[in-house]
C-alpha atoms as a PDB file:
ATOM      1  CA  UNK A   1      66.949 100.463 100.490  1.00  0.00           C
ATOM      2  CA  UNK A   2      65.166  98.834  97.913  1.00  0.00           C
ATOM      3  CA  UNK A   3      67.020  95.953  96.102  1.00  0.00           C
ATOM      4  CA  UNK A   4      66.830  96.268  92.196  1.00  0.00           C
ATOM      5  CA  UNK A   5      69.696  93.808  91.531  1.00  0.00           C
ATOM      6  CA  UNK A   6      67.761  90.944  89.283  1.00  0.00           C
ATOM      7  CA  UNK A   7      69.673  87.998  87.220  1.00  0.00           C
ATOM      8  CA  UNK A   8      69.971  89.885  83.716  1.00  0.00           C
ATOM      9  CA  UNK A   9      70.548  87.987  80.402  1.00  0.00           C
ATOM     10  CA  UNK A  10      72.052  89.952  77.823  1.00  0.00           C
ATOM     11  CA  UNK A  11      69.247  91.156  74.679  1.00  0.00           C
ATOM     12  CA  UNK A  12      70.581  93.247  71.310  1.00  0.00           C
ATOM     13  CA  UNK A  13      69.050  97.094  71.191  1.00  0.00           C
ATOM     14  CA  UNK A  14      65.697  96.763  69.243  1.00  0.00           C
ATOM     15  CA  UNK A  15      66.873  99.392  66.176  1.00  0.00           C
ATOM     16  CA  UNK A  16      66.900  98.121  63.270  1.00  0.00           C
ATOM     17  CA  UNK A  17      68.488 100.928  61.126  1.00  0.00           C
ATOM     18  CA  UNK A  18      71.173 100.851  63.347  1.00  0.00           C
ATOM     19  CA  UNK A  19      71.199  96.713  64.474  1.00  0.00           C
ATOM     20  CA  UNK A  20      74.678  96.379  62.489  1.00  0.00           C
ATOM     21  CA  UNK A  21      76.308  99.621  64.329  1.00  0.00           C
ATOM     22  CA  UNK A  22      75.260  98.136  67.623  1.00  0.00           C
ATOM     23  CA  UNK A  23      76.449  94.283  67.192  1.00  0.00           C
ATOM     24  CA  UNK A  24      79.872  95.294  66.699  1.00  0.00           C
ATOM     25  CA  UNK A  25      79.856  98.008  69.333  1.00  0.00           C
ATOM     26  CA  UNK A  26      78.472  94.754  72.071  1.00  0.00           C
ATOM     27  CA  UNK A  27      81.043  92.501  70.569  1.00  0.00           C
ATOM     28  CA  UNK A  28      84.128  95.609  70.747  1.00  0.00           C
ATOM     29  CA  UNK A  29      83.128  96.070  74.593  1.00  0.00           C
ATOM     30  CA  UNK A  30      82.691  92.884  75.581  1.00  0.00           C
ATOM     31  CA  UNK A  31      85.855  92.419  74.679  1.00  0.00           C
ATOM     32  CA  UNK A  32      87.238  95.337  76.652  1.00  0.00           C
ATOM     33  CA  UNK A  33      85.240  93.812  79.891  1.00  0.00           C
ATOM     34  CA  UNK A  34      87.542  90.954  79.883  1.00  0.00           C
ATOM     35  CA  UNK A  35      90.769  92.354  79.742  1.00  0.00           C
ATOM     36  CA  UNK A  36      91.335  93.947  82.933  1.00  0.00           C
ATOM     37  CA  UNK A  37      94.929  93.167  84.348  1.00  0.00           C
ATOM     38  CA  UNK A  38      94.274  93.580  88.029  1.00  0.00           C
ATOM     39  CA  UNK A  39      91.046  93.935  90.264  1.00  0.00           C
ATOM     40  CA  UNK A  40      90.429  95.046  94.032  1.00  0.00           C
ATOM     41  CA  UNK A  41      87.605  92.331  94.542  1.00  0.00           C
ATOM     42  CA  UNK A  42      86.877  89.256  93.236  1.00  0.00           C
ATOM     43  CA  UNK A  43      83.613  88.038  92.465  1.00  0.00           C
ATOM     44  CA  UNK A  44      83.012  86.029  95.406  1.00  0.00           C
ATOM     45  CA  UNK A  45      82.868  89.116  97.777  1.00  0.00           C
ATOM     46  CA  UNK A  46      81.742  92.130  95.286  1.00  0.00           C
ATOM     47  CA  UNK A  47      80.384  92.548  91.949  1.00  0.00           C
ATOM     48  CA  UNK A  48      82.332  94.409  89.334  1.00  0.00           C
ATOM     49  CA  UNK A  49      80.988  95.638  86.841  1.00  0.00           C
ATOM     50  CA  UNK A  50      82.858  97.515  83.405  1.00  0.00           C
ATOM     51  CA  UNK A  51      81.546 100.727  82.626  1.00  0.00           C
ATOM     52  CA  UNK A  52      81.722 102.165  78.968  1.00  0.00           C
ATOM     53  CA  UNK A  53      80.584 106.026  78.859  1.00  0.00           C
ATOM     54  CA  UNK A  54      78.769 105.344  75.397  1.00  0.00           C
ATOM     55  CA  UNK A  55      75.711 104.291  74.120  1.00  0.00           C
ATOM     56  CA  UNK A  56      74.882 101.189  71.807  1.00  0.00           C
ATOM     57  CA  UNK A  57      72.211 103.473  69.833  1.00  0.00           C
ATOM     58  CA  UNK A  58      73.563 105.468  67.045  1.00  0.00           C
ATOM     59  CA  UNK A  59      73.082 109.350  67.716  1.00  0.00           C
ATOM     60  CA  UNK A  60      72.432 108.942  71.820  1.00  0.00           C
ATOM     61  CA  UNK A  61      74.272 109.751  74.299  1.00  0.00           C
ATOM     62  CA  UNK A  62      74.578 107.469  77.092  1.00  0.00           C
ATOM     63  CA  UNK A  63      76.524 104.278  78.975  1.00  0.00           C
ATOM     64  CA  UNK A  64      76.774 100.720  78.598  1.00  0.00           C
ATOM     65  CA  UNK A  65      77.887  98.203  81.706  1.00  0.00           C
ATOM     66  CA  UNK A  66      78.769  94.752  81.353  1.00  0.00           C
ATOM     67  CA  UNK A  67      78.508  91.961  83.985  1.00  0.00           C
ATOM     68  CA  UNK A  68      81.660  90.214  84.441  1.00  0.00           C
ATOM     69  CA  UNK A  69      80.089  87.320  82.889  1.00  0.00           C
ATOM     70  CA  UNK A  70      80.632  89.081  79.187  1.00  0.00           C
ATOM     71  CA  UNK A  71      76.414  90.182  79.571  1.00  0.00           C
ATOM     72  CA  UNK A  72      75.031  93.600  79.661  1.00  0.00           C
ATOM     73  CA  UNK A  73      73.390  94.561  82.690  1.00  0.00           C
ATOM     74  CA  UNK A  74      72.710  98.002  82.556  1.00  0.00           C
ATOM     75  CA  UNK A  75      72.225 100.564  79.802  1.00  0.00           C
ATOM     76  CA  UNK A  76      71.466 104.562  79.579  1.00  0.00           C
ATOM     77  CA  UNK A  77      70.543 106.074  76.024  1.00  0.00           C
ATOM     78  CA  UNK A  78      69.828 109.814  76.386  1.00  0.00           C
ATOM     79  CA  UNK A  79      67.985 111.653  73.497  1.00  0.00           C
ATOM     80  CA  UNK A  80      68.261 114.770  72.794  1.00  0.00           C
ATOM     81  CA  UNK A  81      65.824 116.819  74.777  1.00  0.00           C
ATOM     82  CA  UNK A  82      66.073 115.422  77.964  1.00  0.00           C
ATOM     83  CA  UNK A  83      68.859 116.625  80.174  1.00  0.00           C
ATOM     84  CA  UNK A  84      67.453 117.475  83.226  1.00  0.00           C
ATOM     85  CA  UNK A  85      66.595 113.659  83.393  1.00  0.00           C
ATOM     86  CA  UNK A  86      68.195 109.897  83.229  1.00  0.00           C
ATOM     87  CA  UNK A  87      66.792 106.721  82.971  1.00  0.00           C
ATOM     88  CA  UNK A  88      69.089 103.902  84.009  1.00  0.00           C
ATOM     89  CA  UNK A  89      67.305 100.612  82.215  1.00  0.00           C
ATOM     90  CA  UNK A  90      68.197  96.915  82.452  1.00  0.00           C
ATOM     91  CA  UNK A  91      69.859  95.204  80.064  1.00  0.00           C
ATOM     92  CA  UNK A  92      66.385  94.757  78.031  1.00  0.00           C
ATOM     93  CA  UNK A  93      65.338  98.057  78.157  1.00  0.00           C
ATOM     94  CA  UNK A  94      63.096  98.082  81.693  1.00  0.00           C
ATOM     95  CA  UNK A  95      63.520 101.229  83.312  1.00  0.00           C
ATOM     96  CA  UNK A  96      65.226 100.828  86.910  1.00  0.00           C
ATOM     97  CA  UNK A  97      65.772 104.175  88.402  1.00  0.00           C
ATOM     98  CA  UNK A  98      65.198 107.696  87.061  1.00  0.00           C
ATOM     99  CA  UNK A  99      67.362 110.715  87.660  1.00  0.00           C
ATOM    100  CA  UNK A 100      66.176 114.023  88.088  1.00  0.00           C
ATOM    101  CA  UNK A 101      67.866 117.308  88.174  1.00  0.00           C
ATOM    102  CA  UNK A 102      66.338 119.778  90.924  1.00  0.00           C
ATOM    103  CA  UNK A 103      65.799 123.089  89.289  1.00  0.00           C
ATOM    104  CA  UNK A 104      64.903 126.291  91.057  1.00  0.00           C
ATOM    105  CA  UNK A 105      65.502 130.228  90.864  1.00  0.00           C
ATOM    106  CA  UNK A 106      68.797 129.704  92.400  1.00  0.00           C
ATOM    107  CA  UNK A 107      72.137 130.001  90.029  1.00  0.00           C
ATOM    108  CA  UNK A 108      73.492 126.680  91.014  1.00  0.00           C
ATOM    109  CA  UNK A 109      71.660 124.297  91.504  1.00  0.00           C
ATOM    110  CA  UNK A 110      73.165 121.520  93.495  1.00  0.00           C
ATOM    111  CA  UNK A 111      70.429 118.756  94.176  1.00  0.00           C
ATOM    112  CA  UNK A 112      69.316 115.678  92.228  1.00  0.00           C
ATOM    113  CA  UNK A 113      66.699 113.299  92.699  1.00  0.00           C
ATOM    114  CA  UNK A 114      66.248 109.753  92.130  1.00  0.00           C
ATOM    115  CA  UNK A 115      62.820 107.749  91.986  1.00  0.00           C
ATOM    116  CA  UNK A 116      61.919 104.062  91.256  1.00  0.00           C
ATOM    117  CA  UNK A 117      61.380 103.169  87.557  1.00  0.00           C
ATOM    118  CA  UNK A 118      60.315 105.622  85.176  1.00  0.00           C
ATOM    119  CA  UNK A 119      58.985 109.049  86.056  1.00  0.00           C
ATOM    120  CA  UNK A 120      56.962 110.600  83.418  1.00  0.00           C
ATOM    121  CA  UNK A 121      55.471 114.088  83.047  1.00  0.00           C
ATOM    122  CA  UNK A 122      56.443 117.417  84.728  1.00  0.00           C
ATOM    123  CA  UNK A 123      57.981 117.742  88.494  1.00  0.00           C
ATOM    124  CA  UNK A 124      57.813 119.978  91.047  1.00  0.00           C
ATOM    125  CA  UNK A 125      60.835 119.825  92.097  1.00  0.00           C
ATOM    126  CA  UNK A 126      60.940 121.907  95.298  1.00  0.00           C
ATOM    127  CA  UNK A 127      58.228 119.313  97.352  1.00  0.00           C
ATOM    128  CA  UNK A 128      60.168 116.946  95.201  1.00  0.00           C
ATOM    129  CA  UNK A 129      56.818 115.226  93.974  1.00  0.00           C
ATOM    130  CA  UNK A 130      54.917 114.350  90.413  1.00  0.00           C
ATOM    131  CA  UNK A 131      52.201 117.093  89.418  1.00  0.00           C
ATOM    132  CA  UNK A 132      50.423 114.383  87.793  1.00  0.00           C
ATOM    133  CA  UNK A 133      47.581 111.800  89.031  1.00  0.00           C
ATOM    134  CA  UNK A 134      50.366 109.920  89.735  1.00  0.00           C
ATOM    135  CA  UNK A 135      52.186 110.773  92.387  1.00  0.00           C
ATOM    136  CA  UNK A 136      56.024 109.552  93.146  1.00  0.00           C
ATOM    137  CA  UNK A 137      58.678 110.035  95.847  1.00  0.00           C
ATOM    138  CA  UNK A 138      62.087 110.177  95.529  1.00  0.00           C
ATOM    139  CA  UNK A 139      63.978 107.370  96.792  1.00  0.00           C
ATOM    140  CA  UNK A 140      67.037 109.539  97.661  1.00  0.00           C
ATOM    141  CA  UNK A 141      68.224 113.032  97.320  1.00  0.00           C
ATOM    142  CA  UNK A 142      71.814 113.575  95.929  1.00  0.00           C
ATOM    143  CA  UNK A 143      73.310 116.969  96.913  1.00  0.00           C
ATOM    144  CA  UNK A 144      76.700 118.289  95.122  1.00  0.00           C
ATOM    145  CA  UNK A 145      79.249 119.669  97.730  1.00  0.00           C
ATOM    146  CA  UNK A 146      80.469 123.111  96.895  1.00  0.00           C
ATOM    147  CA  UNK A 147      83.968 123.245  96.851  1.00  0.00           C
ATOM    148  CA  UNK A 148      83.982 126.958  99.306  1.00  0.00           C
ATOM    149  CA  UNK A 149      81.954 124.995 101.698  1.00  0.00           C
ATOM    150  CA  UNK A 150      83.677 122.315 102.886  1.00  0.00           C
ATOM    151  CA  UNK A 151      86.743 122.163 104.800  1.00  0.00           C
ATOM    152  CA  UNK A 152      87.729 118.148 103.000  1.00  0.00           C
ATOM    153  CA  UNK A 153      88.006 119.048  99.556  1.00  0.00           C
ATOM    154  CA  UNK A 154      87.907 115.118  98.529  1.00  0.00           C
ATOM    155  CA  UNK A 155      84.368 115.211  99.334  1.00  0.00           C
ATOM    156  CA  UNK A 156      82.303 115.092  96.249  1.00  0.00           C
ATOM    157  CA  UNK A 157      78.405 114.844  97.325  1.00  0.00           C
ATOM    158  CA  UNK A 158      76.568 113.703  99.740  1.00  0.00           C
ATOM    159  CA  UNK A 159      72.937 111.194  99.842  1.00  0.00           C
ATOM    160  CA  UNK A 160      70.380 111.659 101.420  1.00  0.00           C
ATOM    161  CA  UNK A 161      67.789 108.695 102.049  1.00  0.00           C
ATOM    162  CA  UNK A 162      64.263 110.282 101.618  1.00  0.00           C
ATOM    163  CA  UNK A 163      64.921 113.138  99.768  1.00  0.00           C
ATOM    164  CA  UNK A 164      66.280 116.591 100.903  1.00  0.00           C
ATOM    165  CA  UNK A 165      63.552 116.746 104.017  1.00  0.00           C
ATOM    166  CA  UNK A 166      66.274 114.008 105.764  1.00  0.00           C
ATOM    167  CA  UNK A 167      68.795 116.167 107.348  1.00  0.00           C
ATOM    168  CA  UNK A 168      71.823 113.342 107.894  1.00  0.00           C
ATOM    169  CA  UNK A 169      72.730 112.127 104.333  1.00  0.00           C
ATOM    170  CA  UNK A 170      73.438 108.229 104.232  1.00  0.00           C
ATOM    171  CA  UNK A 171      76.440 108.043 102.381  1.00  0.00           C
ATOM    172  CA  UNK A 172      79.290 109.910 100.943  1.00  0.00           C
ATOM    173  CA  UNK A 173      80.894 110.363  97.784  1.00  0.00           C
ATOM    174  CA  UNK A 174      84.854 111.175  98.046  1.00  0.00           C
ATOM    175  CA  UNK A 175      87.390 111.190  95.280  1.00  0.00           C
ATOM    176  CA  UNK A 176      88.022 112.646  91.704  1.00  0.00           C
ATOM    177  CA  UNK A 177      85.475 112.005  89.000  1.00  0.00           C
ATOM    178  CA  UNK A 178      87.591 112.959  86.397  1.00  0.00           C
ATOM    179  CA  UNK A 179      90.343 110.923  87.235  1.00  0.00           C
ATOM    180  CA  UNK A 180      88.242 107.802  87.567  1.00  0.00           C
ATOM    181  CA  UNK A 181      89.314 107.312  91.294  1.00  0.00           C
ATOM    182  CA  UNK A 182      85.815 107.625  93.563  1.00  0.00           C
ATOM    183  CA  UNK A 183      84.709 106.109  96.640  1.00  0.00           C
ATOM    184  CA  UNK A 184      81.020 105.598  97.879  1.00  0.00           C
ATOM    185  CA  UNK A 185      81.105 105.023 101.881  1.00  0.00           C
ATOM    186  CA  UNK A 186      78.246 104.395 104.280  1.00  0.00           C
ATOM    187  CA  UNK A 187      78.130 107.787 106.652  1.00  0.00           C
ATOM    188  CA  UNK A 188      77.521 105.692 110.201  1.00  0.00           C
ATOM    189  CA  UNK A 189      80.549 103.086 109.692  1.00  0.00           C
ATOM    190  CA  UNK A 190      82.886 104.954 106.779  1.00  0.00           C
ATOM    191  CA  UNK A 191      82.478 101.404 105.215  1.00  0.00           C
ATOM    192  CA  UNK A 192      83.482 101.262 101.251  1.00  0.00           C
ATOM    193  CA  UNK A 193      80.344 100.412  99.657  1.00  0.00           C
ATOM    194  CA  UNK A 194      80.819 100.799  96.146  1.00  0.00           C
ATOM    195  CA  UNK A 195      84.287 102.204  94.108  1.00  0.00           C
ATOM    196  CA  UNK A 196      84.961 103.679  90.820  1.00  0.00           C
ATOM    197  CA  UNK A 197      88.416 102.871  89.590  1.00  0.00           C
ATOM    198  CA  UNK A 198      90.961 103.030  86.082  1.00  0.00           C
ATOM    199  CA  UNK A 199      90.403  99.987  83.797  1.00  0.00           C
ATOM    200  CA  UNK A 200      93.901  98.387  83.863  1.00  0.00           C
ATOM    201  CA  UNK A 201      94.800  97.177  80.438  1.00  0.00           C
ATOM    202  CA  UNK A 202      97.483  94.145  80.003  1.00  0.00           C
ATOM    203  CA  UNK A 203     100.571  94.236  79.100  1.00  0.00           C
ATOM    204  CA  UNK A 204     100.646  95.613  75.248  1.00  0.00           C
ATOM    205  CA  UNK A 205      96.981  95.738  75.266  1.00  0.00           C
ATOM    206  CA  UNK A 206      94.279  98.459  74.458  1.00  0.00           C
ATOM    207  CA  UNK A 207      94.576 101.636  75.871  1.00  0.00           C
ATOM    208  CA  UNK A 208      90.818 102.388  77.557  1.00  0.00           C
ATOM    209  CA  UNK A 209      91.489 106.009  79.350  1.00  0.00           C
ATOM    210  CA  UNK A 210      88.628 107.591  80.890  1.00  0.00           C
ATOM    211  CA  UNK A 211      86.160 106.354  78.610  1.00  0.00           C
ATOM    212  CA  UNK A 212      86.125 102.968  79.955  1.00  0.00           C
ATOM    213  CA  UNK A 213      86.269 102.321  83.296  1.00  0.00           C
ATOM    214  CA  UNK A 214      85.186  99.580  86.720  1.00  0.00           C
ATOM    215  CA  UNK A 215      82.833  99.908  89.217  1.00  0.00           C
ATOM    216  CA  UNK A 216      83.019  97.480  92.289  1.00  0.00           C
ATOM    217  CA  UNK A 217      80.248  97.171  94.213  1.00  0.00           C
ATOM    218  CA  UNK A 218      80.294  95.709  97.739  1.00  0.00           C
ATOM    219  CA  UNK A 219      78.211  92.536  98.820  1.00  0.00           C
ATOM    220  CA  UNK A 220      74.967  93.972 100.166  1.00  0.00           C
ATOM    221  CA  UNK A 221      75.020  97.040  98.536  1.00  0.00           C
ATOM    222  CA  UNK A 222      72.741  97.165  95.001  1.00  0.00           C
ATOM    223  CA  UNK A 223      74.977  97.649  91.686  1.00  0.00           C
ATOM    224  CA  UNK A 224      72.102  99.822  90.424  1.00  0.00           C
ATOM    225  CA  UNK A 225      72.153 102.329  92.968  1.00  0.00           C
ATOM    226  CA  UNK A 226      75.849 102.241  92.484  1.00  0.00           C
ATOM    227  CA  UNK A 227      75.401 102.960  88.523  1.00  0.00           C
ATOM    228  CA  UNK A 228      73.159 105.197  89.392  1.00  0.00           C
ATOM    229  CA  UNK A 229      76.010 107.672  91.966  1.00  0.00           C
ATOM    230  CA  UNK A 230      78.042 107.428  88.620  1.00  0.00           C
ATOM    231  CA  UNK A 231      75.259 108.721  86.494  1.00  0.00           C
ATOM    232  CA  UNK A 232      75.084 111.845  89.253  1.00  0.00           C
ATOM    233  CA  UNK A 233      78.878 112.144  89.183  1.00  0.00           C
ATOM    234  CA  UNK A 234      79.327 112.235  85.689  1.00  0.00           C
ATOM    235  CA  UNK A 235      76.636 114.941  85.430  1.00  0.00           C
ATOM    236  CA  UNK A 236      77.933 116.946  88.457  1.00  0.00           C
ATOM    237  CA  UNK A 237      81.551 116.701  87.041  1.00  0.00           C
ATOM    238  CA  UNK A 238      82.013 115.836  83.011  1.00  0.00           C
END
Protein backbone atom coordinates (compact mmCIF):
# COMPACT_ATOMS: atom_id res chain seq x y z
CA UNK A 1 0.00 0.00 0.00
CA UNK A 2 1.26 3.25 -0.60
CA UNK A 3 2.04 5.39 2.53
CA UNK A 4 0.50 8.99 2.31
CA UNK A 5 0.86 9.73 6.06
CA UNK A 6 3.30 13.06 5.96
CA UNK A 7 4.02 15.44 9.18
CA UNK A 8 1.12 18.11 8.55
CA UNK A 9 1.20 21.64 10.12
CA UNK A 10 -2.01 23.18 10.44
CA UNK A 11 -2.74 26.35 7.51
CA UNK A 12 -6.24 28.62 7.64
CA UNK A 13 -8.64 27.94 4.33
CA UNK A 14 -7.45 30.55 1.70
CA UNK A 15 -11.21 32.42 1.41
CA UNK A 16 -11.23 35.50 2.17
CA UNK A 17 -15.00 36.37 2.12
CA UNK A 18 -15.44 33.76 4.39
CA UNK A 19 -11.74 33.89 6.54
CA UNK A 20 -13.84 35.13 9.74
CA UNK A 21 -16.58 32.14 9.38
CA UNK A 22 -13.72 29.70 9.18
CA UNK A 23 -11.35 30.97 12.21
CA UNK A 24 -13.98 30.44 14.62
CA UNK A 25 -15.22 27.20 13.12
CA UNK A 26 -10.98 25.86 13.56
CA UNK A 27 -10.94 27.38 16.97
CA UNK A 28 -14.85 25.69 17.97
CA UNK A 29 -13.38 22.16 16.78
CA UNK A 30 -10.27 22.24 18.04
CA UNK A 31 -11.73 22.57 21.01
CA UNK A 32 -14.05 19.60 20.61
CA UNK A 33 -10.72 17.42 19.62
CA UNK A 34 -9.53 17.78 23.07
CA UNK A 35 -12.26 16.84 25.09
CA UNK A 36 -12.68 13.28 24.66
CA UNK A 37 -13.29 11.45 28.09
CA UNK A 38 -12.00 8.02 27.22
CA UNK A 39 -9.95 6.49 24.22
CA UNK A 40 -9.21 2.77 23.02
CA UNK A 41 -5.50 3.66 22.01
CA UNK A 42 -3.14 5.91 23.03
CA UNK A 43 -0.86 7.66 20.91
CA UNK A 44 2.07 5.61 21.37
CA UNK A 45 0.50 2.53 19.57
CA UNK A 46 -2.26 4.23 17.10
CA UNK A 47 -3.12 7.51 15.81
CA UNK A 48 -6.47 9.01 16.57
CA UNK A 49 -7.69 11.27 14.85
CA UNK A 50 -11.31 13.56 15.56
CA UNK A 51 -13.53 13.63 12.78
CA UNK A 52 -16.06 16.60 12.28
CA UNK A 53 -18.65 15.83 9.30
CA UNK A 54 -18.45 19.64 8.20
CA UNK A 55 -16.59 21.76 6.17
CA UNK A 56 -14.51 24.99 7.15
CA UNK A 57 -15.76 26.73 3.73
CA UNK A 58 -18.99 28.48 3.92
CA UNK A 59 -21.64 26.84 1.46
CA UNK A 60 -19.56 23.25 1.01
CA UNK A 61 -20.22 20.32 2.09
CA UNK A 62 -17.55 18.30 3.47
CA UNK A 63 -15.25 17.06 6.74
CA UNK A 64 -12.65 18.38 8.83
CA UNK A 65 -10.07 15.97 11.01
CA UNK A 66 -7.85 17.11 13.57
CA UNK A 67 -4.55 15.51 14.73
CA UNK A 68 -4.50 14.94 18.32
CA UNK A 69 -1.97 17.55 18.53
CA UNK A 70 -4.95 20.39 18.17
CA UNK A 71 -3.67 20.58 13.99
CA UNK A 72 -5.72 19.80 11.03
CA UNK A 73 -4.64 17.02 9.05
CA UNK A 74 -7.12 16.30 6.67
CA UNK A 75 -9.91 18.24 5.00
CA UNK A 76 -12.84 17.45 2.27
CA UNK A 77 -14.86 20.53 0.79
CA UNK A 78 -17.39 19.26 -1.78
CA UNK A 79 -19.00 21.81 -4.24
CA UNK A 80 -21.89 21.52 -5.61
CA UNK A 81 -21.66 19.57 -8.81
CA UNK A 82 -19.53 16.94 -7.96
CA UNK A 83 -21.06 13.96 -6.27
CA UNK A 84 -19.99 11.15 -7.99
CA UNK A 85 -16.46 12.27 -6.73
CA UNK A 86 -14.26 13.17 -3.40
CA UNK A 87 -11.13 14.62 -2.93
CA UNK A 88 -9.60 13.99 0.47
CA UNK A 89 -6.74 16.98 0.71
CA UNK A 90 -4.11 17.64 3.40
CA UNK A 91 -4.38 20.02 5.77
CA UNK A 92 -3.07 22.77 3.10
CA UNK A 93 -5.17 21.91 0.48
CA UNK A 94 -2.87 19.06 -1.54
CA UNK A 95 -5.03 16.55 -2.86
CA UNK A 96 -4.26 12.95 -1.30
CA UNK A 97 -6.68 10.48 -2.62
CA UNK A 98 -9.70 10.84 -4.91
CA UNK A 99 -12.95 8.96 -4.66
CA UNK A 100 -14.89 7.86 -7.41
CA UNK A 101 -18.31 6.48 -7.68
CA UNK A 102 -18.59 3.51 -10.35
CA UNK A 103 -21.56 4.20 -12.49
CA UNK A 104 -23.08 1.81 -14.98
CA UNK A 105 -26.60 0.73 -16.52
CA UNK A 106 -27.22 -1.23 -13.48
CA UNK A 107 -29.90 0.22 -10.72
CA UNK A 108 -27.54 -0.03 -7.86
CA UNK A 109 -24.57 0.58 -8.19
CA UNK A 110 -22.36 -0.80 -5.51
CA UNK A 111 -18.59 -0.08 -6.42
CA UNK A 112 -16.27 2.86 -5.71
CA UNK A 113 -12.93 3.64 -6.71
CA UNK A 114 -10.07 5.29 -5.22
CA UNK A 115 -6.86 6.71 -7.10
CA UNK A 116 -3.73 8.64 -5.92
CA UNK A 117 -4.06 12.46 -5.82
CA UNK A 118 -6.36 14.20 -7.94
CA UNK A 119 -8.16 12.67 -10.89
CA UNK A 120 -9.36 15.10 -13.35
CA UNK A 121 -11.58 14.75 -16.43
CA UNK A 122 -14.12 12.02 -17.39
CA UNK A 123 -13.79 8.09 -16.35
CA UNK A 124 -14.61 5.09 -17.72
CA UNK A 125 -15.57 3.53 -15.10
CA UNK A 126 -16.16 -0.08 -16.18
CA UNK A 127 -12.05 -0.70 -17.19
CA UNK A 128 -11.84 1.60 -14.24
CA UNK A 129 -9.28 3.93 -16.17
CA UNK A 130 -8.92 7.90 -17.24
CA UNK A 131 -10.17 8.60 -20.96
CA UNK A 132 -7.71 11.27 -21.02
CA UNK A 133 -3.83 11.44 -22.12
CA UNK A 134 -3.42 10.75 -18.79
CA UNK A 135 -4.04 7.65 -17.75
CA UNK A 136 -4.64 6.50 -13.86
CA UNK A 137 -5.35 3.29 -11.92
CA UNK A 138 -7.21 2.84 -9.08
CA UNK A 139 -5.42 2.08 -6.04
CA UNK A 140 -8.33 0.02 -4.59
CA UNK A 141 -11.82 -0.91 -5.39
CA UNK A 142 -14.47 -0.51 -2.58
CA UNK A 143 -17.57 -2.71 -3.10
CA UNK A 144 -20.89 -2.12 -0.85
CA UNK A 145 -22.31 -5.48 0.53
CA UNK A 146 -25.95 -5.94 -0.20
CA UNK A 147 -27.75 -6.65 2.71
CA UNK A 148 -29.88 -10.02 0.72
CA UNK A 149 -26.48 -11.28 -0.05
CA UNK A 150 -24.74 -11.97 2.79
CA UNK A 151 -25.42 -14.35 5.43
CA UNK A 152 -23.30 -11.71 8.41
CA UNK A 153 -25.37 -8.81 8.27
CA UNK A 154 -22.53 -6.69 10.27
CA UNK A 155 -20.62 -6.75 7.18
CA UNK A 156 -20.62 -3.40 5.56
CA UNK A 157 -18.17 -3.53 2.34
CA UNK A 158 -15.52 -5.09 1.31
CA UNK A 159 -11.72 -3.71 -0.48
CA UNK A 160 -10.31 -4.80 -2.95
CA UNK A 161 -6.46 -4.00 -3.62
CA UNK A 162 -6.19 -3.33 -7.45
CA UNK A 163 -9.46 -2.56 -8.33
CA UNK A 164 -12.48 -4.89 -9.00
CA UNK A 165 -10.20 -7.29 -11.49
CA UNK A 166 -8.69 -8.69 -7.79
CA UNK A 167 -11.08 -11.31 -6.81
CA UNK A 168 -10.07 -11.63 -2.77
CA UNK A 169 -10.79 -8.14 -1.26
CA UNK A 170 -8.03 -7.07 1.38
CA UNK A 171 -9.98 -5.90 4.08
CA UNK A 172 -13.36 -5.68 5.58
CA UNK A 173 -15.61 -3.19 6.79
CA UNK A 174 -18.07 -4.48 9.74
CA UNK A 175 -20.27 -2.42 11.96
CA UNK A 176 -23.01 0.38 11.84
CA UNK A 177 -22.22 3.62 10.07
CA UNK A 178 -24.93 5.34 11.45
CA UNK A 179 -24.32 4.58 14.84
CA UNK A 180 -20.69 5.60 14.67
CA UNK A 181 -19.49 2.03 15.74
CA UNK A 182 -17.26 0.54 12.53
CA UNK A 183 -14.43 -1.68 12.29
CA UNK A 184 -11.81 -1.93 9.38
CA UNK A 185 -9.97 -5.52 9.65
CA UNK A 186 -7.25 -7.00 7.48
CA UNK A 187 -9.08 -10.17 5.54
CA UNK A 188 -5.85 -12.76 6.02
CA UNK A 189 -5.40 -12.16 9.98
CA UNK A 190 -9.05 -10.45 11.07
CA UNK A 191 -6.55 -7.88 12.62
CA UNK A 192 -8.32 -4.34 13.66
CA UNK A 193 -6.69 -1.96 11.47
CA UNK A 194 -8.47 1.11 11.76
CA UNK A 195 -11.98 1.90 14.04
CA UNK A 196 -14.65 4.42 13.93
CA UNK A 197 -16.10 5.09 17.33
CA UNK A 198 -18.68 7.80 19.51
CA UNK A 199 -16.78 10.93 20.69
CA UNK A 200 -17.15 10.61 24.50
CA UNK A 201 -17.82 13.98 25.99
CA UNK A 202 -16.83 14.70 29.87
CA UNK A 203 -18.71 14.89 32.48
CA UNK A 204 -21.21 18.08 31.93
CA UNK A 205 -19.54 18.78 28.74
CA UNK A 206 -20.71 19.31 25.04
CA UNK A 207 -22.91 17.01 23.60
CA UNK A 208 -21.11 15.99 19.95
CA UNK A 209 -23.70 13.13 18.59
CA UNK A 210 -23.06 11.82 15.28
CA UNK A 211 -21.68 14.82 13.88
CA UNK A 212 -18.47 14.54 15.59
CA UNK A 213 -16.84 11.58 15.96
CA UNK A 214 -12.91 9.38 16.37
CA UNK A 215 -11.17 7.44 14.13
CA UNK A 216 -8.22 5.23 15.47
CA UNK A 217 -5.96 4.09 13.22
CA UNK A 218 -3.57 1.20 13.93
CA UNK A 219 0.36 1.53 13.78
CA UNK A 220 1.24 0.52 10.23
CA UNK A 221 -1.82 1.15 8.72
CA UNK A 222 -2.07 4.89 6.81
CA UNK A 223 -4.70 7.39 8.55
CA UNK A 224 -5.51 8.54 5.00
CA UNK A 225 -6.65 5.43 3.66
CA UNK A 226 -8.53 5.15 6.87
CA UNK A 227 -10.29 8.74 6.22
CA UNK A 228 -10.70 7.74 3.12
CA UNK A 229 -13.15 4.03 4.19
CA UNK A 230 -15.11 6.82 6.14
CA UNK A 231 -15.56 9.01 3.15
CA UNK A 232 -17.01 5.56 1.29
CA UNK A 233 -19.10 4.76 4.37
CA UNK A 234 -20.62 7.91 4.80
CA UNK A 235 -21.59 7.93 1.10
CA UNK A 236 -22.76 4.25 1.08
CA UNK A 237 -24.80 4.90 4.33
CA UNK A 238 -25.75 8.83 5.28
Amino acid sequence: MLLFLKSIRSKSVNHQNDQNHDHQDQLEFKSYSCRDATTTCSSSTCVSLTVWRKSLIFCCKGFTVIGSDGNLVYRVDNYAGRRDQTILMDGSGKPILTICRHKNLKLVDNNWFIYEGEVLGEHDYTTSTKTSSSRKKPIFCVKKQMKILQSNINVLAHVYYHGISNKRYSYIIEGSYANRTCKVLDAKSRNVVAEIRKKQAVAGGATFGLEVFVLDVMPGFDSGFAMAMVLLLDQMFS
